[in-house]
Protein backbone atom coordinates (compact mmCIF):
# COMPACT_ATOMS: atom_id res chain seq x y z
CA UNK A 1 0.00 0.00 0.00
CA UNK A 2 1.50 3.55 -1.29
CA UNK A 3 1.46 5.17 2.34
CA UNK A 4 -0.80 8.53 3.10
CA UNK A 5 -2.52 7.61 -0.55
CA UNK A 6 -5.69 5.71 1.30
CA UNK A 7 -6.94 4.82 4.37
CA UNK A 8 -4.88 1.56 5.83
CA UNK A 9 -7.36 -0.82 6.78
CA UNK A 10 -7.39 -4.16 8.56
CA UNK A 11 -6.45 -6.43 5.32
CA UNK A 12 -3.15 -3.94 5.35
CA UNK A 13 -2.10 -4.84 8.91
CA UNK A 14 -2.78 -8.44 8.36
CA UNK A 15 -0.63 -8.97 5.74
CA UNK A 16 2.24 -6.23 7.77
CA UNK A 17 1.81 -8.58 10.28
CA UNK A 18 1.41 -12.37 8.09
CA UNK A 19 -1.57 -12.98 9.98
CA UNK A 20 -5.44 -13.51 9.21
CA UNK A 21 -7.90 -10.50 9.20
CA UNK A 22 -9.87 -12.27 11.89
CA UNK A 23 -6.43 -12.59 14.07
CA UNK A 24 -6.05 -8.71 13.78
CA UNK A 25 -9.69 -8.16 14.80
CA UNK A 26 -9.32 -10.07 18.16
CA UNK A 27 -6.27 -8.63 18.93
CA UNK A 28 -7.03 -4.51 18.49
CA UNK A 29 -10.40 -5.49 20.13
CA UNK A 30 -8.79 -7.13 23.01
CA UNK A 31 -9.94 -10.42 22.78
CA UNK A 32 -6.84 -12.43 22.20
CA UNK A 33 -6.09 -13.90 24.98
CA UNK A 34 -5.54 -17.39 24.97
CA UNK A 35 -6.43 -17.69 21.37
CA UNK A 36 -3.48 -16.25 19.81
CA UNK A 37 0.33 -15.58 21.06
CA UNK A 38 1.63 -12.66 22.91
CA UNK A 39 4.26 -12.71 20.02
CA UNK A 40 1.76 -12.74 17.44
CA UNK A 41 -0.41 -9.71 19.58
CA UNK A 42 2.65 -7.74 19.55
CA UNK A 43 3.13 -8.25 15.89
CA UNK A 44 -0.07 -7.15 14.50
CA UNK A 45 0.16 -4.16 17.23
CA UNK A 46 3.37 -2.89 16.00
CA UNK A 47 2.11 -2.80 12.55
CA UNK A 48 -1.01 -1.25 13.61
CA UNK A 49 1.01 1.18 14.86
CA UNK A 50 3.68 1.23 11.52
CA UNK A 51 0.56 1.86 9.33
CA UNK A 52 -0.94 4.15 11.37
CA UNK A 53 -3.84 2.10 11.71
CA UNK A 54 -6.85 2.99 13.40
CA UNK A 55 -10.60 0.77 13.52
CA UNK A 56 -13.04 1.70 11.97
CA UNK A 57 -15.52 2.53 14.73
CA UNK A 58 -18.38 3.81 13.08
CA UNK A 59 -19.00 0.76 10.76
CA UNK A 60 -18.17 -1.60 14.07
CA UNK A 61 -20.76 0.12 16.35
CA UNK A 62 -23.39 -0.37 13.42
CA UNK A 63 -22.72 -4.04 13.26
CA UNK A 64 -22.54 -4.61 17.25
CA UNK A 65 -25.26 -1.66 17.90
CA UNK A 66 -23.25 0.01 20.40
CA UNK A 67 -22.46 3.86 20.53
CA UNK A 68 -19.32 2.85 22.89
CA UNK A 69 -19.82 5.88 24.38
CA UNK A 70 -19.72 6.43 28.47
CA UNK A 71 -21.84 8.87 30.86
CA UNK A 72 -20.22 10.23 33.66
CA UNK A 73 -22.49 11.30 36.17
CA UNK A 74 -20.56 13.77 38.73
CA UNK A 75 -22.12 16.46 41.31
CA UNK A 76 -21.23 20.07 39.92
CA UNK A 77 -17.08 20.35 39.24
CA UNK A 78 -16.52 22.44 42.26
CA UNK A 79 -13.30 20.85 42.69
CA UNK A 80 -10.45 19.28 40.44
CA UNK A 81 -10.73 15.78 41.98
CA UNK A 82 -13.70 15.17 39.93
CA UNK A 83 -11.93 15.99 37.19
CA UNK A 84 -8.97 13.45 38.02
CA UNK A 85 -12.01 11.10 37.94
CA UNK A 86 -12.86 12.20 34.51
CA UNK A 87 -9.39 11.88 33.26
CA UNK A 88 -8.60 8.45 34.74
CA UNK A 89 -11.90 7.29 33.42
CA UNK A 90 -11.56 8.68 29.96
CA UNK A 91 -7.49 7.12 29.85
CA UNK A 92 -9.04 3.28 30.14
CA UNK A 93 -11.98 4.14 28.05
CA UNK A 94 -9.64 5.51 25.52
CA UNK A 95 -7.64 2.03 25.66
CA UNK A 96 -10.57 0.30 24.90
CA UNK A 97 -12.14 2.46 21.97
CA UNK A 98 -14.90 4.06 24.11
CA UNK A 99 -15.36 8.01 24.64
CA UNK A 100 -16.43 9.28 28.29
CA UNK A 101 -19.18 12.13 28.48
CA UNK A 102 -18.77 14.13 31.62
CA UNK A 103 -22.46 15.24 33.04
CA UNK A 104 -21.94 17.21 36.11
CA UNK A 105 -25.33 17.53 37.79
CA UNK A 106 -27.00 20.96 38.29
CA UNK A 107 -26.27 22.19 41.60
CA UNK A 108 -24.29 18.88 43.11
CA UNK A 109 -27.21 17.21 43.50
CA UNK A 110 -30.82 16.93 42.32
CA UNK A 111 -32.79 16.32 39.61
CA UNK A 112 -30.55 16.64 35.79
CA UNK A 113 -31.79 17.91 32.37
CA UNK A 114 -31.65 14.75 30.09
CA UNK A 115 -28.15 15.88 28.17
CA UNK A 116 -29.51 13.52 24.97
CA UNK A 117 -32.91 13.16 23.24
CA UNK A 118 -32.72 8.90 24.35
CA UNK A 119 -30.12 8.78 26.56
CA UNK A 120 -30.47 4.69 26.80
CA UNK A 121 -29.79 5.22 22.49
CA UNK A 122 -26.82 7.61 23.07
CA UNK A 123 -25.10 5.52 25.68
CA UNK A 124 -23.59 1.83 26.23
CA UNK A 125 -23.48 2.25 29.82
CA UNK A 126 -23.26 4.85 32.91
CA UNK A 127 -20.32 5.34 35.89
CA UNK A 128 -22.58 7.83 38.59
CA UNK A 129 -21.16 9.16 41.32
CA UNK A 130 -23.39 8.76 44.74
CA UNK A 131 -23.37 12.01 45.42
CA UNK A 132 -25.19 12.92 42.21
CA UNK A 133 -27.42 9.68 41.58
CA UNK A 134 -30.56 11.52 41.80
CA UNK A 135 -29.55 12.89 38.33
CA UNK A 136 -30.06 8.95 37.04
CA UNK A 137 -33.70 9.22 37.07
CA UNK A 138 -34.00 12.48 34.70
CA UNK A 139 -31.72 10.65 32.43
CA UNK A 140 -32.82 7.39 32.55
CA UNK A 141 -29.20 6.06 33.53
CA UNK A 142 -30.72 3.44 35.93
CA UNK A 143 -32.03 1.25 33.05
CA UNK A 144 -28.57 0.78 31.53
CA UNK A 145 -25.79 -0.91 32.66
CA UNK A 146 -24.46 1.21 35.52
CA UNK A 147 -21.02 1.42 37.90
CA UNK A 148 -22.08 3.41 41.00
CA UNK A 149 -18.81 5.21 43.02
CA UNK A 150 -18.77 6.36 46.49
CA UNK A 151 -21.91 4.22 47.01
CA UNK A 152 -23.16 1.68 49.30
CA UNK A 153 -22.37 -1.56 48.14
CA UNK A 154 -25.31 -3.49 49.88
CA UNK A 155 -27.87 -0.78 48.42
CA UNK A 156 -26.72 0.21 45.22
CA UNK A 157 -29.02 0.54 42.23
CA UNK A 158 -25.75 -0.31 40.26
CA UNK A 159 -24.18 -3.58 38.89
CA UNK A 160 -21.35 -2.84 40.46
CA UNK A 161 -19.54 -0.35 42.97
CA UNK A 162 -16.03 1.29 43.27
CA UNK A 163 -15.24 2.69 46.89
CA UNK A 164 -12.34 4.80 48.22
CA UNK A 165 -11.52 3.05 51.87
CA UNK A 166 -12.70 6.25 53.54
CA UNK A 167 -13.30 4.91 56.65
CA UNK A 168 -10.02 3.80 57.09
CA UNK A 169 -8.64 7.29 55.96
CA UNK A 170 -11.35 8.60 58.76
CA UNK A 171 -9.49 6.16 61.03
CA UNK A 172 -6.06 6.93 60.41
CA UNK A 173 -6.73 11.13 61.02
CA UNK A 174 -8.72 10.13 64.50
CA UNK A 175 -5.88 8.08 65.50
CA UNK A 176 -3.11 11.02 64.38
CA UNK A 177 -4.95 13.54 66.59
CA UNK A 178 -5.65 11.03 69.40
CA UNK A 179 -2.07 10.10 69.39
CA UNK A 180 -1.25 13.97 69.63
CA UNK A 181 -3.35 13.93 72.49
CA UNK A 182 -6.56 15.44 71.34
CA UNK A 183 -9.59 14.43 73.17
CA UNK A 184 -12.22 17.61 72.50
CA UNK A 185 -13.37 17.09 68.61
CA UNK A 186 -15.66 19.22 65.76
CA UNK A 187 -16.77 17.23 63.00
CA UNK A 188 -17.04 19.71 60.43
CA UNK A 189 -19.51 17.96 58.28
CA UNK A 190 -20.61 18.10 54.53
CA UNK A 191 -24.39 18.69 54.46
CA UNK A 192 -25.30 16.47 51.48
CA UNK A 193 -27.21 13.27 51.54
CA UNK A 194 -24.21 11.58 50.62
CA UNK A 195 -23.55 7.22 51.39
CA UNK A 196 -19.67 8.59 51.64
CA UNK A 197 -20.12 11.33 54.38
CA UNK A 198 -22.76 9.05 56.26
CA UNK A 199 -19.35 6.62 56.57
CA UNK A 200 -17.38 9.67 57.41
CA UNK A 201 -19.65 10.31 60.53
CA UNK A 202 -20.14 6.91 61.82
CA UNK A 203 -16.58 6.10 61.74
CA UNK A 204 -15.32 8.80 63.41
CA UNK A 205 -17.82 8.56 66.12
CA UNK A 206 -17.44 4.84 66.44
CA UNK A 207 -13.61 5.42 66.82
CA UNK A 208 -13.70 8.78 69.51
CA UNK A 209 -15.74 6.56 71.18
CA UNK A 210 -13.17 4.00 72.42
CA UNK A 211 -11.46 6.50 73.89
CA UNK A 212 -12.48 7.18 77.01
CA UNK A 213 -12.46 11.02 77.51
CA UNK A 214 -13.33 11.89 74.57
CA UNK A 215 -16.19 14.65 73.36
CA UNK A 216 -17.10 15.11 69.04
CA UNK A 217 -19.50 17.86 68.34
CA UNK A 218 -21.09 18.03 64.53
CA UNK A 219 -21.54 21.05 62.65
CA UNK A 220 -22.99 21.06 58.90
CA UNK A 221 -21.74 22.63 56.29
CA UNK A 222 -22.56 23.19 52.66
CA UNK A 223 -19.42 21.79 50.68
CA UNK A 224 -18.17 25.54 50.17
CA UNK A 225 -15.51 27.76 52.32
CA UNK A 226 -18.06 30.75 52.44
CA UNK A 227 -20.23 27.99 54.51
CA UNK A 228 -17.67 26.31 56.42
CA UNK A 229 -16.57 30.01 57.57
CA UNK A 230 -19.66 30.39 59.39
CA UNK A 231 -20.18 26.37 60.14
CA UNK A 232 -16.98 26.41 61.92
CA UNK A 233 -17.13 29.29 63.65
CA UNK A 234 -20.49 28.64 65.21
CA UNK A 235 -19.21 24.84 66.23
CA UNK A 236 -15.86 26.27 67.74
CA UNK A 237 -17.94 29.36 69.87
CA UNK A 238 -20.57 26.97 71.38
CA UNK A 239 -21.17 26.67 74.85
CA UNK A 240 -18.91 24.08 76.73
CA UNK A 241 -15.21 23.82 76.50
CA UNK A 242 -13.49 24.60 73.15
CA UNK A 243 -12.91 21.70 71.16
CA UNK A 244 -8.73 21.05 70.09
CA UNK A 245 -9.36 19.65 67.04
CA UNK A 246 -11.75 19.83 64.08
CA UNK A 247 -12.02 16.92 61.61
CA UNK A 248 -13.13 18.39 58.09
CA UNK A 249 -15.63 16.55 55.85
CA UNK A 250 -13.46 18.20 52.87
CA UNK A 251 -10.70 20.25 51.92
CA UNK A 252 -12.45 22.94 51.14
CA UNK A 253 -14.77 22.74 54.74
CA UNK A 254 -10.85 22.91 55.74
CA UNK A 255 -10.30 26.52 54.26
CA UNK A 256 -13.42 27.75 55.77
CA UNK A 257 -12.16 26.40 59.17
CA UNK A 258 -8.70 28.21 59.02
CA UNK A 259 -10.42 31.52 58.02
CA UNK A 260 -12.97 31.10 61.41
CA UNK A 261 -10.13 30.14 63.53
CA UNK A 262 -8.51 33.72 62.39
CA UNK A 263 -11.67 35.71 63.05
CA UNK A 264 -12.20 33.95 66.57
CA UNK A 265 -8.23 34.79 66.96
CA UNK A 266 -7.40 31.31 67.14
CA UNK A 267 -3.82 29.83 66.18
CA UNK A 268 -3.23 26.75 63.64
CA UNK A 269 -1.63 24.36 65.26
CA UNK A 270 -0.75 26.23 68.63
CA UNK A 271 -4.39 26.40 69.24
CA UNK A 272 -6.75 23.88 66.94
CA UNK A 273 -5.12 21.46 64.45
CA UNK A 274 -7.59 21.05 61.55
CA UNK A 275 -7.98 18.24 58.94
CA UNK A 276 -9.04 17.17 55.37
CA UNK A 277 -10.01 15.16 53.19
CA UNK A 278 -9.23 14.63 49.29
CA UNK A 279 -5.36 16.53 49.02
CA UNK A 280 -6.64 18.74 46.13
CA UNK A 281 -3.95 21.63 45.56
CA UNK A 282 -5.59 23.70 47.70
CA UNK A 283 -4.28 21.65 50.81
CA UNK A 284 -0.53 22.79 50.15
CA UNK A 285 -1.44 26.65 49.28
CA UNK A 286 -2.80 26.66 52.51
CA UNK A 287 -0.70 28.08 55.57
CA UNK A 288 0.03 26.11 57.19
CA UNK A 289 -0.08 23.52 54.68
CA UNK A 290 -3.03 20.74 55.83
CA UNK A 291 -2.98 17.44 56.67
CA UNK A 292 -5.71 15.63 54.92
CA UNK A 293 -6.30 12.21 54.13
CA UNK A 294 -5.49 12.17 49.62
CA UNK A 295 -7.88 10.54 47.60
CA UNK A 296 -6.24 9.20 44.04
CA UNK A 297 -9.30 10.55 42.37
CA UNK A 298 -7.50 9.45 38.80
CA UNK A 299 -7.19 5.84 40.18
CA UNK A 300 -11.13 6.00 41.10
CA UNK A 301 -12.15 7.19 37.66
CA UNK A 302 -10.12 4.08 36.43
CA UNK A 303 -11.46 1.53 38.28
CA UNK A 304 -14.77 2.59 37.98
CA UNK A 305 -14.39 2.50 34.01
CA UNK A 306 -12.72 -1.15 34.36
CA UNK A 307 -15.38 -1.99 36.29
CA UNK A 308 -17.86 -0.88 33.87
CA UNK A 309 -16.18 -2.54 31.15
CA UNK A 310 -16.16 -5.71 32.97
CA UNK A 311 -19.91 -5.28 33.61
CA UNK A 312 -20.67 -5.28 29.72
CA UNK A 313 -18.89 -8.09 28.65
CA UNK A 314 -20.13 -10.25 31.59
CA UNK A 315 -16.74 -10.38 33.65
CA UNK A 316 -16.72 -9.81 37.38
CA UNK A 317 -15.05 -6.66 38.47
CA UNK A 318 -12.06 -6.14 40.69
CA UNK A 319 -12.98 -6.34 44.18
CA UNK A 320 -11.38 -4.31 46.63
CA UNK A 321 -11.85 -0.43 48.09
CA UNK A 322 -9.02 1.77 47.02
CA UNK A 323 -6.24 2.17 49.44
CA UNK A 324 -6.41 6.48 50.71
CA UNK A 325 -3.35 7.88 53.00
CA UNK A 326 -3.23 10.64 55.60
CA UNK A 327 -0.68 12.95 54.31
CA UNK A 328 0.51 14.52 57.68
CA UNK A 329 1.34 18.80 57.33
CA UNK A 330 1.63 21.80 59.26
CA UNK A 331 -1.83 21.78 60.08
CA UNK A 332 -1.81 19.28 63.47
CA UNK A 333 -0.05 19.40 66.69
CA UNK A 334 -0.59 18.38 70.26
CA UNK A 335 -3.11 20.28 72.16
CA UNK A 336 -1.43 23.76 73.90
């Protein structure tokens, strides 16, 4: 074939390669294993890859009637660590020939405009996260084949689930500010009816509460620092003795905290040590910089689109919540 004069198609790699046409098909659609040789899968890659090959996926989604397109269903992109969901999602989807759609849902939560005139025509399948699942309904995302994240995996309306081990990053901050010798808590916590901030809650409670001594007061907070300014400032000026340490819902709930502890003339650490959760960049422009538990959002938006994948060609998914880590700062010190 004269190169750049047509379109190389599958024939041309086969015969680059000195394999069949069907042996090229199940190898760039990833279904060689154990039917042909890694050798031979290499091969026919490399001269996919000489020829500057790429499938035809118009003409293949006609013959399998799929769209191999994605819906990403995330609350409103308030932060970037729903976009490091996006972009790990969209890197495996990529691999695999499918496009990702990002729908953030109006206002975090609530019901969605339907983004497509038949969204169960437009789309092979739906990854939601939890925190915007009432968007499903408007867009009918419940009756295809859907990957839930951050979401209960006993009650999900999905076929499958992908969890960050929050409560064990919940676990490890209690047990850093226990160990510092904090025993007067605020739980600054995210007002949204969220599975993942229910955990958030009950852990931390069910943890303080081994430890004799030990007081937790809760104070809600829209997931903004405008909010979590006045949230925190209420919790840390109630009646009763002042608590050491607040425990943030968020990064962001953080911010509001540090700017409440400055009105009420309070020092960070000397006076109240103050944690995260999710290490968006935010954490280290902060001063001082905060300890918060990091989430690998990009890891999350892969697993949930391997899970999803796995879910339409009848596999089961990986089990398994994704590890999280307390990334100790500035922001935590033994009571003064």
């Amino acid at each position: 074939m004269a190169r750049g004069s047509t379109r190389p198609t599958s024939r041309d790699v086969a015969q680059a390669a000195g394999v069949s046409q069907a042996a090229v098909s199940l190898v760039l659609g990833d279904k060689w294993h154990g039917r042909v040789s890694e050798a031979t899968a290499e091969r026919v890659r490399q001269a996919a890859r000489d020829l500057g090959y790429r499938p035809n996926l118009a003409a293949r989604n006609l013959r399998l009637g799929r769209t191999r397109t994605v819906l990403l269903v995330v609350p409103a992109l308030t932060t970037e660590f729903f976009a490091g969901v996006y972009t790990g999602a969209a890197r495996v989807a990529a691999e695999h020939g499918f496009g990702v759609v990002l729908y953030p849902s109006p206002e975090g939560i609530g019901p969605a405009r339907d983004p497509f005139a038949s969204a169960q025509a437009a789309l092979d399948g739906v990854i939601a996260s939890s925190m915007a699942a009432d968007a499903l309904t408007a867009i009918r995302g419940e009756a295809l084949p859907l990957v839930m994240l951050d979401s209960d995996p006993q009650g999900s309306m999905g076929a499958a689930t992908v969890n960050l081990d929050i409560a064990d990053g919940i676990r490890q901050a209690a047990e850093h500010l226990l160990s510092l010798g904090h025993r007067r808590f605020l739980h600054l916590a995210a007002d949204v009816p969220s599975w993942t901030f229910d955990v958030r809650a009950r852990e931390l409670t069910a943890r303080l509460s081994e430890v004799p001594g030990t007081s937790v007061r809760t104070a809600r907070s829209p997931i903004s620092i405008d909010g979590a300014v006045a949230a925190a400032e209420a919790g840390l000026s109630a009646t009763g003795a002042r608590p050491t340490a607040v425990i943030c819902d968020d990064d962001q709930l953080a911010a509001g905290t540090y700017k409440a502890a400055r009105r009420l003339g309070l020092r960070i650490p000397d006076d109240l040590s103050v944690t995260g959760v999710d290490d968006l960049a935010l954490a280290t422009a902060m001063d001082p910089e905060l300890t918060t538990i990091h989430l690998n959002a990009e890891l999350f938006g892969e697993r949930g689109m391997r899970a999803l994948l796995a879910v339409l060609e009848g596999r089961a998914p990986e089990e398994g919540d994704i590890p999280v880590q307390l990334m100790l700062r500035g922001s935590t010190a033994g009571p003064s």
